[in-house]
C-alpha atoms as a PDB file:
ATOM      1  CA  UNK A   1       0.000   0.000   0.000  1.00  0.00           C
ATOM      2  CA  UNK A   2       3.094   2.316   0.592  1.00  0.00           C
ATOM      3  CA  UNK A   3       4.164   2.242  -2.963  1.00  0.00           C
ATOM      4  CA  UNK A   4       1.159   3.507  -4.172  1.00  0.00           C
ATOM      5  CA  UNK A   5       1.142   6.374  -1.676  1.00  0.00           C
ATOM      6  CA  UNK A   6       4.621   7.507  -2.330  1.00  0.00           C
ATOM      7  CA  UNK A   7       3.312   7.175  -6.442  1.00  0.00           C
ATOM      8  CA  UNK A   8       0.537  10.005  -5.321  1.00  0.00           C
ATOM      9  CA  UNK A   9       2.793  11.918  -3.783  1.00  0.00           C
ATOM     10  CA  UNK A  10       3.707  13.762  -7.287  1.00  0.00           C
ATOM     11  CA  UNK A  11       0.820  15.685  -6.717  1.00  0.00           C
ATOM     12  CA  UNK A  12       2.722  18.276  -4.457  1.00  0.00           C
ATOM     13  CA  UNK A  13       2.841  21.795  -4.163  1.00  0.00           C
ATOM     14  CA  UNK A  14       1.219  24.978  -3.266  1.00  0.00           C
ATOM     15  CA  UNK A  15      -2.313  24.376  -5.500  1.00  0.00           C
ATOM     16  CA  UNK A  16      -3.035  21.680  -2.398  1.00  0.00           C
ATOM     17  CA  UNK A  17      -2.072  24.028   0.554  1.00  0.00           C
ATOM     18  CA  UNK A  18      -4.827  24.202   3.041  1.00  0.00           C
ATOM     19  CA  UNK A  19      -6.475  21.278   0.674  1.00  0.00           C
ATOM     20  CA  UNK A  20      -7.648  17.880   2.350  1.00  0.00           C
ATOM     21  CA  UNK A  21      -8.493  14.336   1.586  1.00  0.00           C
ATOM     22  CA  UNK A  22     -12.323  13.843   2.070  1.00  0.00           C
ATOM     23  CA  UNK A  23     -12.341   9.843   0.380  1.00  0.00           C
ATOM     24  CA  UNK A  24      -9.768   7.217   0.082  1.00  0.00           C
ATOM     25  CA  UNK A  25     -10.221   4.252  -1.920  1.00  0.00           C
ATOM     26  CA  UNK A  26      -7.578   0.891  -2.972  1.00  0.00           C
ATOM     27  CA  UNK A  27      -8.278  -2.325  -4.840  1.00  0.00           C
ATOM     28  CA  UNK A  28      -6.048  -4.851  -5.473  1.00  0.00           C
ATOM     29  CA  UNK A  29      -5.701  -8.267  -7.014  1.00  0.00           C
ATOM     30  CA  UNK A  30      -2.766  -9.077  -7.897  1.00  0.00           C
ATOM     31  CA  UNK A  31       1.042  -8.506  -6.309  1.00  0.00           C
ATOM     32  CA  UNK A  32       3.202  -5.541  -7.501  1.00  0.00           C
ATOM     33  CA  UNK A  33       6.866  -6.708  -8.561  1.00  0.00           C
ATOM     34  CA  UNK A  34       9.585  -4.695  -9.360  1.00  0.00           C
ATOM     35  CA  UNK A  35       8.763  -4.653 -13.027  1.00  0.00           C
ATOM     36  CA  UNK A  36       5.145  -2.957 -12.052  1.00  0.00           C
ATOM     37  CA  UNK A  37       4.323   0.084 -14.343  1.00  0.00           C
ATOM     38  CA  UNK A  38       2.699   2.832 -12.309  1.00  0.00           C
ATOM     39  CA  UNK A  39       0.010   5.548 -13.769  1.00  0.00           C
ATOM     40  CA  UNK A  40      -0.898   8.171 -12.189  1.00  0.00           C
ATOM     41  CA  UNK A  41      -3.936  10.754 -13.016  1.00  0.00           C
ATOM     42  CA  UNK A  42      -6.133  13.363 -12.250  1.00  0.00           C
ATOM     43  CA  UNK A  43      -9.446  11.533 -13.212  1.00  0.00           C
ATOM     44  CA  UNK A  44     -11.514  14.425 -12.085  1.00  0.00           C
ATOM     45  CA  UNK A  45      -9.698  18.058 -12.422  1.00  0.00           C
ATOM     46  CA  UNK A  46     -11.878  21.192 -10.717  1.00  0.00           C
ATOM     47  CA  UNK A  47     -10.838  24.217  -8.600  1.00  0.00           C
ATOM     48  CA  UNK A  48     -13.133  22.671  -5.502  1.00  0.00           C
ATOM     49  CA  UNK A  49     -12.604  19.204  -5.881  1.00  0.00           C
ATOM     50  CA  UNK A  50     -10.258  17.220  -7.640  1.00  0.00           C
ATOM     51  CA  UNK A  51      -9.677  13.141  -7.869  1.00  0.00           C
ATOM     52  CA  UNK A  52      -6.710  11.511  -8.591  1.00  0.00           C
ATOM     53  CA  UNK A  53      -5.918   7.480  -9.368  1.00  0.00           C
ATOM     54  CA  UNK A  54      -2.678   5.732  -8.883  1.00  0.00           C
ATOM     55  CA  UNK A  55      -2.996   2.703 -11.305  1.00  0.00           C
ATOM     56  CA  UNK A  56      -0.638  -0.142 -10.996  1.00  0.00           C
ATOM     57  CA  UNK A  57       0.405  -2.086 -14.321  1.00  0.00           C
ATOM     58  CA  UNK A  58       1.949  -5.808 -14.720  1.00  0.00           C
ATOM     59  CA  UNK A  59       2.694  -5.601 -18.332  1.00  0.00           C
ATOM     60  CA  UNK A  60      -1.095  -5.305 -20.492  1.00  0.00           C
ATOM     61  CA  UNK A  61      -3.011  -6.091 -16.843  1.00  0.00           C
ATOM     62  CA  UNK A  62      -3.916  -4.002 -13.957  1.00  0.00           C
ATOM     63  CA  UNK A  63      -3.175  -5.520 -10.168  1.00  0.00           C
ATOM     64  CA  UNK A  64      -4.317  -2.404  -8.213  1.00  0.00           C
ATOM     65  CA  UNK A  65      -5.696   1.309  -8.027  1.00  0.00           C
ATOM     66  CA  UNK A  66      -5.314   3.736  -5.507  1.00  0.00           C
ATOM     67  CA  UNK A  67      -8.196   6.966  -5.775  1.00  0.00           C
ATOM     68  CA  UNK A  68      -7.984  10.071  -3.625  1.00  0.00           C
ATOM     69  CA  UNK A  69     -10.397  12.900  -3.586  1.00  0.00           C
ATOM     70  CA  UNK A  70      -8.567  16.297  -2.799  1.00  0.00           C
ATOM     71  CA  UNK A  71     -10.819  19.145  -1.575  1.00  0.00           C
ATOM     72  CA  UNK A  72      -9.456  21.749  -1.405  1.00  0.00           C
ATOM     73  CA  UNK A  73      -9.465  25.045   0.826  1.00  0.00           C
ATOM     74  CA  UNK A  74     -12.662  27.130   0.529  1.00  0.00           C
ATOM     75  CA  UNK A  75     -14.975  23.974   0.045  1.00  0.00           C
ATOM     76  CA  UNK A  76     -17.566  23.772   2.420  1.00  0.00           C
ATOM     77  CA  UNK A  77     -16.390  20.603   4.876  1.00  0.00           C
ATOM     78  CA  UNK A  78     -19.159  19.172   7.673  1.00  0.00           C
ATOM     79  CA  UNK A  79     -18.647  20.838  10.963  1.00  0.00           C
ATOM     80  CA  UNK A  80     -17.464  18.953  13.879  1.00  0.00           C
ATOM     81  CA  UNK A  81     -20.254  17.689  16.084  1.00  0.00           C
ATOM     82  CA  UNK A  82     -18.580  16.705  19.196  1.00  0.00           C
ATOM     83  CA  UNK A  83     -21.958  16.094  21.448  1.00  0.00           C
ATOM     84  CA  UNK A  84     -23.209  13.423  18.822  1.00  0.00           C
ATOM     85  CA  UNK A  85     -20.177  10.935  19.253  1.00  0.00           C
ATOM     86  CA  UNK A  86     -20.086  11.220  23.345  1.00  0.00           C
ATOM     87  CA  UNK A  87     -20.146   7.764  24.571  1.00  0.00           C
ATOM     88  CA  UNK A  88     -19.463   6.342  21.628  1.00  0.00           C
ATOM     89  CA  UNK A  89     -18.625   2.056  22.000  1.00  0.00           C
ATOM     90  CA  UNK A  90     -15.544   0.715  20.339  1.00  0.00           C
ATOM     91  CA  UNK A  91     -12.424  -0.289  21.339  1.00  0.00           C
ATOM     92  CA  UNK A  92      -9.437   2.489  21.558  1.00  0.00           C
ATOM     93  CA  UNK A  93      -7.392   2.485  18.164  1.00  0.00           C
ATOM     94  CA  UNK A  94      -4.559   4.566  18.637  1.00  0.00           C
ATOM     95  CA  UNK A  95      -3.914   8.645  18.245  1.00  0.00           C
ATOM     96  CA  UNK A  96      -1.449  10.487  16.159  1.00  0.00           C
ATOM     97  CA  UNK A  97       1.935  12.242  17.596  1.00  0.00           C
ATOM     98  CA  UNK A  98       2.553  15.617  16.288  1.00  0.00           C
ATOM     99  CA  UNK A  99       6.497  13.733  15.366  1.00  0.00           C
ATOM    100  CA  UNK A 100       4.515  11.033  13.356  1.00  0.00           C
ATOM    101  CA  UNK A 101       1.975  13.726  11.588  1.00  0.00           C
ATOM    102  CA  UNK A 102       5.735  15.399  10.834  1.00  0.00           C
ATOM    103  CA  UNK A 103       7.826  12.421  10.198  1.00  0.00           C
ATOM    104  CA  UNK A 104       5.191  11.153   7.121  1.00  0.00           C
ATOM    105  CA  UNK A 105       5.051  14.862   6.082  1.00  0.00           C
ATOM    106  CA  UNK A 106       8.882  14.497   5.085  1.00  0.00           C
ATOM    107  CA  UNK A 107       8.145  10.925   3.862  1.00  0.00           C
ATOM    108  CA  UNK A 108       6.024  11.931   1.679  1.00  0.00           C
ATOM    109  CA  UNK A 109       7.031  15.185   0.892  1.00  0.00           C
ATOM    110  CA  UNK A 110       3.432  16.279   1.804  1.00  0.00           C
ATOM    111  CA  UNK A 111       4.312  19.843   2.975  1.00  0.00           C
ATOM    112  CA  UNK A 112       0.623  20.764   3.019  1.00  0.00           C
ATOM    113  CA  UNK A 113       0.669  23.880   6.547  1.00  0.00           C
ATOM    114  CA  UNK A 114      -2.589  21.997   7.909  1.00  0.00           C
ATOM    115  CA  UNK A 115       0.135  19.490   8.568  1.00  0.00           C
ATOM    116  CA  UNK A 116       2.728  21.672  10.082  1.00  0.00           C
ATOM    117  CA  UNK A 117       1.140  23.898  13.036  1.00  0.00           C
ATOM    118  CA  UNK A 118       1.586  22.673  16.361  1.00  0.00           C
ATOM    119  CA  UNK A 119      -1.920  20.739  16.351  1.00  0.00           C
ATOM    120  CA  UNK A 120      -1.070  19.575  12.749  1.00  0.00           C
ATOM    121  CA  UNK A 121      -4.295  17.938  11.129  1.00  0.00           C
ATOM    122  CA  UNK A 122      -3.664  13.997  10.677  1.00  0.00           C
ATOM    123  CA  UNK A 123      -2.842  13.055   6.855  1.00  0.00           C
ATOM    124  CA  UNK A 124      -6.170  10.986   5.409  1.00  0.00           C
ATOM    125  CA  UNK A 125      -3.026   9.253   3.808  1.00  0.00           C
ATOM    126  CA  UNK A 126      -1.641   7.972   7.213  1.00  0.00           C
ATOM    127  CA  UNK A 127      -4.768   7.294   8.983  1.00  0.00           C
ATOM    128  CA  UNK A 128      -5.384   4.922   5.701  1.00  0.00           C
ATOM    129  CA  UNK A 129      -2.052   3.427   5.802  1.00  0.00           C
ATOM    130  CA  UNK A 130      -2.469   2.760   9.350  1.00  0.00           C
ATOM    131  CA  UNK A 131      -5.555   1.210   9.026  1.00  0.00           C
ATOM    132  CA  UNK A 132      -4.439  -1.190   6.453  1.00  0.00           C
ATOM    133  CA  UNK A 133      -1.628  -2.207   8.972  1.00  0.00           C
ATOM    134  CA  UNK A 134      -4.470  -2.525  11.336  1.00  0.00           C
ATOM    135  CA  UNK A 135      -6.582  -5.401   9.410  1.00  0.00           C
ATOM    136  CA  UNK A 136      -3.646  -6.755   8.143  1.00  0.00           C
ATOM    137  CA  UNK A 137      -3.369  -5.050   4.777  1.00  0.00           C
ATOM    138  CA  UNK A 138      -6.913  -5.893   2.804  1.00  0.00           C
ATOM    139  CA  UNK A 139      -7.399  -6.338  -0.693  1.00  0.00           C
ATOM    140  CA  UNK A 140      -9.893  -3.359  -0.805  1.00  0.00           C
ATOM    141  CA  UNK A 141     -10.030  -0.733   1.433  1.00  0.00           C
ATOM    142  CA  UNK A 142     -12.362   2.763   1.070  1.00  0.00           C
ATOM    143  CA  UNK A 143     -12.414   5.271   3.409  1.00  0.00           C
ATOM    144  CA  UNK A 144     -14.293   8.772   3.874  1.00  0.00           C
ATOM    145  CA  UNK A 145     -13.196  11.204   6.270  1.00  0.00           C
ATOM    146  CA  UNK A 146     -16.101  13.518   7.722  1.00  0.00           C
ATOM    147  CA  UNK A 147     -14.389  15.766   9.514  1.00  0.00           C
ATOM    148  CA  UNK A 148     -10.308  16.099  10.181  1.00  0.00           C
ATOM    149  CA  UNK A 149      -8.624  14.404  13.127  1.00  0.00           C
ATOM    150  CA  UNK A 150      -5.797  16.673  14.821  1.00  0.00           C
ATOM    151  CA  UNK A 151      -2.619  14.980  16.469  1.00  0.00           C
ATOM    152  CA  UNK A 152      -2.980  13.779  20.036  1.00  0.00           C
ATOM    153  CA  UNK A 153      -6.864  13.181  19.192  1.00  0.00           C
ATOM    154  CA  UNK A 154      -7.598   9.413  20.452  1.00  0.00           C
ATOM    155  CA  UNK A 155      -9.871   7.111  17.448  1.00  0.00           C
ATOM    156  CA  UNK A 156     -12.029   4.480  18.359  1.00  0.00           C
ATOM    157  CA  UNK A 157     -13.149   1.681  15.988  1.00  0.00           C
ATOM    158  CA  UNK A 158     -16.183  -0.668  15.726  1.00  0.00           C
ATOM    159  CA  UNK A 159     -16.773  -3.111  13.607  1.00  0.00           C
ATOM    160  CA  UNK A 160     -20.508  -3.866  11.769  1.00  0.00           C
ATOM    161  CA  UNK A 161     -20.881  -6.933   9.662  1.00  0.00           C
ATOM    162  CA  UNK A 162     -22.794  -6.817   6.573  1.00  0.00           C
ATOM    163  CA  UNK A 163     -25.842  -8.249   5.094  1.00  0.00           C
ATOM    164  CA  UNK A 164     -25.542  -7.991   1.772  1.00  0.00           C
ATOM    165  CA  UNK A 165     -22.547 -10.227   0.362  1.00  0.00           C
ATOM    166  CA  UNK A 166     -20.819  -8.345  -2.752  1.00  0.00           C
ATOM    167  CA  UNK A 167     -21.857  -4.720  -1.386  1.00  0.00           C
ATOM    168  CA  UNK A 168     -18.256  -2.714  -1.825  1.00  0.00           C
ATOM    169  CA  UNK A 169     -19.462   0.381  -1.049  1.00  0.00           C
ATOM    170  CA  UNK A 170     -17.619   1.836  -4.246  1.00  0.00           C
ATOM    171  CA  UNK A 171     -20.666   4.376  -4.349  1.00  0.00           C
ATOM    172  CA  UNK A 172     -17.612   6.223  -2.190  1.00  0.00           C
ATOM    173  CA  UNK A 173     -15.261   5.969  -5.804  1.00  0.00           C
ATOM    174  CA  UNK A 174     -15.498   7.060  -9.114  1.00  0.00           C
ATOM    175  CA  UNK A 175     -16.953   5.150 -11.899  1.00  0.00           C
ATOM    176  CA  UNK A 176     -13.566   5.255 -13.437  1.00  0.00           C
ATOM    177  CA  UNK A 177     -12.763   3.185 -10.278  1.00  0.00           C
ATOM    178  CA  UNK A 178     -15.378   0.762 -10.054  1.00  0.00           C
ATOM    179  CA  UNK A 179     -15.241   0.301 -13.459  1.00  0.00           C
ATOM    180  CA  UNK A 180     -11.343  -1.110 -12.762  1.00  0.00           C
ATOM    181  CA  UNK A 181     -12.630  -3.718 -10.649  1.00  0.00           C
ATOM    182  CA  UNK A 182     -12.724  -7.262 -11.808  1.00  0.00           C
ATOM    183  CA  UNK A 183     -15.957  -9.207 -12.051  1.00  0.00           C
ATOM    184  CA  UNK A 184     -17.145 -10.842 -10.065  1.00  0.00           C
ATOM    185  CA  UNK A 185     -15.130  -9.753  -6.911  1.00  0.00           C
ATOM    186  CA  UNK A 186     -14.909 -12.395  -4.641  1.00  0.00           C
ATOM    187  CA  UNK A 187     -15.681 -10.489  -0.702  1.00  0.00           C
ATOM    188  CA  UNK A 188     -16.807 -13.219   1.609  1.00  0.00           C
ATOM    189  CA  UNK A 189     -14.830 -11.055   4.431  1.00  0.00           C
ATOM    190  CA  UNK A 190     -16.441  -7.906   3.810  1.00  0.00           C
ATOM    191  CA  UNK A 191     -17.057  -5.269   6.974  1.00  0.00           C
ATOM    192  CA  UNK A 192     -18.310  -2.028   7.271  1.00  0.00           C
ATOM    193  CA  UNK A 193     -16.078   0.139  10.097  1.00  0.00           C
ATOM    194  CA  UNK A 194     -16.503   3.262  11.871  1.00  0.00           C
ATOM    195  CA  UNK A 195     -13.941   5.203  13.027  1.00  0.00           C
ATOM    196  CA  UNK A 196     -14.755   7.636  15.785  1.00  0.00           C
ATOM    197  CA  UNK A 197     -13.225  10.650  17.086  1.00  0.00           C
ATOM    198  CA  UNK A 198     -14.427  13.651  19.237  1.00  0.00           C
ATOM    199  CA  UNK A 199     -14.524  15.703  16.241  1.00  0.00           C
ATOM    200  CA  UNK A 200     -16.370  13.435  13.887  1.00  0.00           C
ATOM    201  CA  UNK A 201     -17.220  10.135  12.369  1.00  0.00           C
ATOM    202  CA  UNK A 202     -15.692   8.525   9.904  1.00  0.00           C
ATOM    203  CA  UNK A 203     -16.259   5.164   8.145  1.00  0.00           C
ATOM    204  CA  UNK A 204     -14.414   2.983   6.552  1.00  0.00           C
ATOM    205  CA  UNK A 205     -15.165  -1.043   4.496  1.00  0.00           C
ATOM    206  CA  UNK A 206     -12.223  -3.230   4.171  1.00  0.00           C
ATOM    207  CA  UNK A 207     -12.910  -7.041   2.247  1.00  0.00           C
ATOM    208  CA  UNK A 208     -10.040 -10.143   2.091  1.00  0.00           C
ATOM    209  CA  UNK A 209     -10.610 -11.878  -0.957  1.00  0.00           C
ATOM    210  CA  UNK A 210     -10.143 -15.426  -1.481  1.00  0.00           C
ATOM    211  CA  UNK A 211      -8.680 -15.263  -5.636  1.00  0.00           C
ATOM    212  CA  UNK A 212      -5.244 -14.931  -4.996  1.00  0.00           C
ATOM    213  CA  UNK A 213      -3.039 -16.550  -2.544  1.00  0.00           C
ATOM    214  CA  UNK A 214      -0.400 -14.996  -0.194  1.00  0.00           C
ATOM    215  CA  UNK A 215       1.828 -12.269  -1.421  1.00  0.00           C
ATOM    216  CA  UNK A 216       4.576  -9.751   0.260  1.00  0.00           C
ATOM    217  CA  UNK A 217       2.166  -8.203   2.559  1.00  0.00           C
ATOM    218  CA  UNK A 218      -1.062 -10.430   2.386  1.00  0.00           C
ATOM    219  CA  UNK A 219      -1.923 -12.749   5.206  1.00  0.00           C
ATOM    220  CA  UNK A 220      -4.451 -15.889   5.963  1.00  0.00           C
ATOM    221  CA  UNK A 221      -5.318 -13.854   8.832  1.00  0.00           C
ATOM    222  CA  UNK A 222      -8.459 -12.434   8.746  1.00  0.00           C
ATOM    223  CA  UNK A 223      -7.545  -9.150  10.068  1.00  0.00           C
ATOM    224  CA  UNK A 224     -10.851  -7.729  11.272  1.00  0.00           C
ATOM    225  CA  UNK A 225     -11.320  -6.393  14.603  1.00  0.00           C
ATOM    226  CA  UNK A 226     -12.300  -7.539  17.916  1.00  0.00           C
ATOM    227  CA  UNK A 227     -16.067  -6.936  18.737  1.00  0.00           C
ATOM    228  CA  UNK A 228     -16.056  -5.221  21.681  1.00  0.00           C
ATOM    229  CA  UNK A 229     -18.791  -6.594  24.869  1.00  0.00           C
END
Protein backbone atom coordinates (compact mmCIF):
# COMPACT_ATOMS: atom_id res chain seq x y z
CA UNK A 1 0.00 0.00 0.00
CA UNK A 2 3.09 2.32 0.59
CA UNK A 3 4.16 2.24 -2.96
CA UNK A 4 1.16 3.51 -4.17
CA UNK A 5 1.14 6.37 -1.68
CA UNK A 6 4.62 7.51 -2.33
CA UNK A 7 3.31 7.17 -6.44
CA UNK A 8 0.54 10.01 -5.32
CA UNK A 9 2.79 11.92 -3.78
CA UNK A 10 3.71 13.76 -7.29
CA UNK A 11 0.82 15.68 -6.72
CA UNK A 12 2.72 18.28 -4.46
CA UNK A 13 2.84 21.79 -4.16
CA UNK A 14 1.22 24.98 -3.27
CA UNK A 15 -2.31 24.38 -5.50
CA UNK A 16 -3.03 21.68 -2.40
CA UNK A 17 -2.07 24.03 0.55
CA UNK A 18 -4.83 24.20 3.04
CA UNK A 19 -6.48 21.28 0.67
CA UNK A 20 -7.65 17.88 2.35
CA UNK A 21 -8.49 14.34 1.59
CA UNK A 22 -12.32 13.84 2.07
CA UNK A 23 -12.34 9.84 0.38
CA UNK A 24 -9.77 7.22 0.08
CA UNK A 25 -10.22 4.25 -1.92
CA UNK A 26 -7.58 0.89 -2.97
CA UNK A 27 -8.28 -2.32 -4.84
CA UNK A 28 -6.05 -4.85 -5.47
CA UNK A 29 -5.70 -8.27 -7.01
CA UNK A 30 -2.77 -9.08 -7.90
CA UNK A 31 1.04 -8.51 -6.31
CA UNK A 32 3.20 -5.54 -7.50
CA UNK A 33 6.87 -6.71 -8.56
CA UNK A 34 9.58 -4.70 -9.36
CA UNK A 35 8.76 -4.65 -13.03
CA UNK A 36 5.14 -2.96 -12.05
CA UNK A 37 4.32 0.08 -14.34
CA UNK A 38 2.70 2.83 -12.31
CA UNK A 39 0.01 5.55 -13.77
CA UNK A 40 -0.90 8.17 -12.19
CA UNK A 41 -3.94 10.75 -13.02
CA UNK A 42 -6.13 13.36 -12.25
CA UNK A 43 -9.45 11.53 -13.21
CA UNK A 44 -11.51 14.42 -12.09
CA UNK A 45 -9.70 18.06 -12.42
CA UNK A 46 -11.88 21.19 -10.72
CA UNK A 47 -10.84 24.22 -8.60
CA UNK A 48 -13.13 22.67 -5.50
CA UNK A 49 -12.60 19.20 -5.88
CA UNK A 50 -10.26 17.22 -7.64
CA UNK A 51 -9.68 13.14 -7.87
CA UNK A 52 -6.71 11.51 -8.59
CA UNK A 53 -5.92 7.48 -9.37
CA UNK A 54 -2.68 5.73 -8.88
CA UNK A 55 -3.00 2.70 -11.30
CA UNK A 56 -0.64 -0.14 -11.00
CA UNK A 57 0.41 -2.09 -14.32
CA UNK A 58 1.95 -5.81 -14.72
CA UNK A 59 2.69 -5.60 -18.33
CA UNK A 60 -1.09 -5.30 -20.49
CA UNK A 61 -3.01 -6.09 -16.84
CA UNK A 62 -3.92 -4.00 -13.96
CA UNK A 63 -3.17 -5.52 -10.17
CA UNK A 64 -4.32 -2.40 -8.21
CA UNK A 65 -5.70 1.31 -8.03
CA UNK A 66 -5.31 3.74 -5.51
CA UNK A 67 -8.20 6.97 -5.77
CA UNK A 68 -7.98 10.07 -3.62
CA UNK A 69 -10.40 12.90 -3.59
CA UNK A 70 -8.57 16.30 -2.80
CA UNK A 71 -10.82 19.15 -1.57
CA UNK A 72 -9.46 21.75 -1.41
CA UNK A 73 -9.47 25.04 0.83
CA UNK A 74 -12.66 27.13 0.53
CA UNK A 75 -14.97 23.97 0.05
CA UNK A 76 -17.57 23.77 2.42
CA UNK A 77 -16.39 20.60 4.88
CA UNK A 78 -19.16 19.17 7.67
CA UNK A 79 -18.65 20.84 10.96
CA UNK A 80 -17.46 18.95 13.88
CA UNK A 81 -20.25 17.69 16.08
CA UNK A 82 -18.58 16.70 19.20
CA UNK A 83 -21.96 16.09 21.45
CA UNK A 84 -23.21 13.42 18.82
CA UNK A 85 -20.18 10.93 19.25
CA UNK A 86 -20.09 11.22 23.35
CA UNK A 87 -20.15 7.76 24.57
CA UNK A 88 -19.46 6.34 21.63
CA UNK A 89 -18.62 2.06 22.00
CA UNK A 90 -15.54 0.71 20.34
CA UNK A 91 -12.42 -0.29 21.34
CA UNK A 92 -9.44 2.49 21.56
CA UNK A 93 -7.39 2.48 18.16
CA UNK A 94 -4.56 4.57 18.64
CA UNK A 95 -3.91 8.64 18.25
CA UNK A 96 -1.45 10.49 16.16
CA UNK A 97 1.93 12.24 17.60
CA UNK A 98 2.55 15.62 16.29
CA UNK A 99 6.50 13.73 15.37
CA UNK A 100 4.52 11.03 13.36
CA UNK A 101 1.98 13.73 11.59
CA UNK A 102 5.73 15.40 10.83
CA UNK A 103 7.83 12.42 10.20
CA UNK A 104 5.19 11.15 7.12
CA UNK A 105 5.05 14.86 6.08
CA UNK A 106 8.88 14.50 5.09
CA UNK A 107 8.14 10.93 3.86
CA UNK A 108 6.02 11.93 1.68
CA UNK A 109 7.03 15.18 0.89
CA UNK A 110 3.43 16.28 1.80
CA UNK A 111 4.31 19.84 2.98
CA UNK A 112 0.62 20.76 3.02
CA UNK A 113 0.67 23.88 6.55
CA UNK A 114 -2.59 22.00 7.91
CA UNK A 115 0.14 19.49 8.57
CA UNK A 116 2.73 21.67 10.08
CA UNK A 117 1.14 23.90 13.04
CA UNK A 118 1.59 22.67 16.36
CA UNK A 119 -1.92 20.74 16.35
CA UNK A 120 -1.07 19.57 12.75
CA UNK A 121 -4.29 17.94 11.13
CA UNK A 122 -3.66 14.00 10.68
CA UNK A 123 -2.84 13.06 6.85
CA UNK A 124 -6.17 10.99 5.41
CA UNK A 125 -3.03 9.25 3.81
CA UNK A 126 -1.64 7.97 7.21
CA UNK A 127 -4.77 7.29 8.98
CA UNK A 128 -5.38 4.92 5.70
CA UNK A 129 -2.05 3.43 5.80
CA UNK A 130 -2.47 2.76 9.35
CA UNK A 131 -5.55 1.21 9.03
CA UNK A 132 -4.44 -1.19 6.45
CA UNK A 133 -1.63 -2.21 8.97
CA UNK A 134 -4.47 -2.52 11.34
CA UNK A 135 -6.58 -5.40 9.41
CA UNK A 136 -3.65 -6.76 8.14
CA UNK A 137 -3.37 -5.05 4.78
CA UNK A 138 -6.91 -5.89 2.80
CA UNK A 139 -7.40 -6.34 -0.69
CA UNK A 140 -9.89 -3.36 -0.81
CA UNK A 141 -10.03 -0.73 1.43
CA UNK A 142 -12.36 2.76 1.07
CA UNK A 143 -12.41 5.27 3.41
CA UNK A 144 -14.29 8.77 3.87
CA UNK A 145 -13.20 11.20 6.27
CA UNK A 146 -16.10 13.52 7.72
CA UNK A 147 -14.39 15.77 9.51
CA UNK A 148 -10.31 16.10 10.18
CA UNK A 149 -8.62 14.40 13.13
CA UNK A 150 -5.80 16.67 14.82
CA UNK A 151 -2.62 14.98 16.47
CA UNK A 152 -2.98 13.78 20.04
CA UNK A 153 -6.86 13.18 19.19
CA UNK A 154 -7.60 9.41 20.45
CA UNK A 155 -9.87 7.11 17.45
CA UNK A 156 -12.03 4.48 18.36
CA UNK A 157 -13.15 1.68 15.99
CA UNK A 158 -16.18 -0.67 15.73
CA UNK A 159 -16.77 -3.11 13.61
CA UNK A 160 -20.51 -3.87 11.77
CA UNK A 161 -20.88 -6.93 9.66
CA UNK A 162 -22.79 -6.82 6.57
CA UNK A 163 -25.84 -8.25 5.09
CA UNK A 164 -25.54 -7.99 1.77
CA UNK A 165 -22.55 -10.23 0.36
CA UNK A 166 -20.82 -8.35 -2.75
CA UNK A 167 -21.86 -4.72 -1.39
CA UNK A 168 -18.26 -2.71 -1.83
CA UNK A 169 -19.46 0.38 -1.05
CA UNK A 170 -17.62 1.84 -4.25
CA UNK A 171 -20.67 4.38 -4.35
CA UNK A 172 -17.61 6.22 -2.19
CA UNK A 173 -15.26 5.97 -5.80
CA UNK A 174 -15.50 7.06 -9.11
CA UNK A 175 -16.95 5.15 -11.90
CA UNK A 176 -13.57 5.26 -13.44
CA UNK A 177 -12.76 3.19 -10.28
CA UNK A 178 -15.38 0.76 -10.05
CA UNK A 179 -15.24 0.30 -13.46
CA UNK A 180 -11.34 -1.11 -12.76
CA UNK A 181 -12.63 -3.72 -10.65
CA UNK A 182 -12.72 -7.26 -11.81
CA UNK A 183 -15.96 -9.21 -12.05
CA UNK A 184 -17.14 -10.84 -10.06
CA UNK A 185 -15.13 -9.75 -6.91
CA UNK A 186 -14.91 -12.39 -4.64
CA UNK A 187 -15.68 -10.49 -0.70
CA UNK A 188 -16.81 -13.22 1.61
CA UNK A 189 -14.83 -11.06 4.43
CA UNK A 190 -16.44 -7.91 3.81
CA UNK A 191 -17.06 -5.27 6.97
CA UNK A 192 -18.31 -2.03 7.27
CA UNK A 193 -16.08 0.14 10.10
CA UNK A 194 -16.50 3.26 11.87
CA UNK A 195 -13.94 5.20 13.03
CA UNK A 196 -14.76 7.64 15.78
CA UNK A 197 -13.22 10.65 17.09
CA UNK A 198 -14.43 13.65 19.24
CA UNK A 199 -14.52 15.70 16.24
CA UNK A 200 -16.37 13.44 13.89
CA UNK A 201 -17.22 10.14 12.37
CA UNK A 202 -15.69 8.52 9.90
CA UNK A 203 -16.26 5.16 8.14
CA UNK A 204 -14.41 2.98 6.55
CA UNK A 205 -15.16 -1.04 4.50
CA UNK A 206 -12.22 -3.23 4.17
CA UNK A 207 -12.91 -7.04 2.25
CA UNK A 208 -10.04 -10.14 2.09
CA UNK A 209 -10.61 -11.88 -0.96
CA UNK A 210 -10.14 -15.43 -1.48
CA UNK A 211 -8.68 -15.26 -5.64
CA UNK A 212 -5.24 -14.93 -5.00
CA UNK A 213 -3.04 -16.55 -2.54
CA UNK A 214 -0.40 -15.00 -0.19
CA UNK A 215 1.83 -12.27 -1.42
CA UNK A 216 4.58 -9.75 0.26
CA UNK A 217 2.17 -8.20 2.56
CA UNK A 218 -1.06 -10.43 2.39
CA UNK A 219 -1.92 -12.75 5.21
CA UNK A 220 -4.45 -15.89 5.96
CA UNK A 221 -5.32 -13.85 8.83
CA UNK A 222 -8.46 -12.43 8.75
CA UNK A 223 -7.55 -9.15 10.07
CA UNK A 224 -10.85 -7.73 11.27
CA UNK A 225 -11.32 -6.39 14.60
CA UNK A 226 -12.30 -7.54 17.92
CA UNK A 227 -16.07 -6.94 18.74
CA UNK A 228 -16.06 -5.22 21.68
CA UNK A 229 -18.79 -6.59 24.87
Amino acid sequence: MMDYVHELSVYQGSRYDNSYIGRISFARWGEETAETAWKTEIVKPGSEVECLQVQAWNGPRMTGILEAWIFFAGFPRQAPSRARHEGYQGRLWRSFSKEEVEDFARATGDFNPIHLTETPVVQGLLIFLELGRTLGYPDFLSVKFRSPVHAGIPIYLKEEHIDEPGKHFTHYCSRSFQRCLPNPYDDEHCCLCRAFSSVGLHFFSAAFHTRHGDGADHRRESGRLHHEA
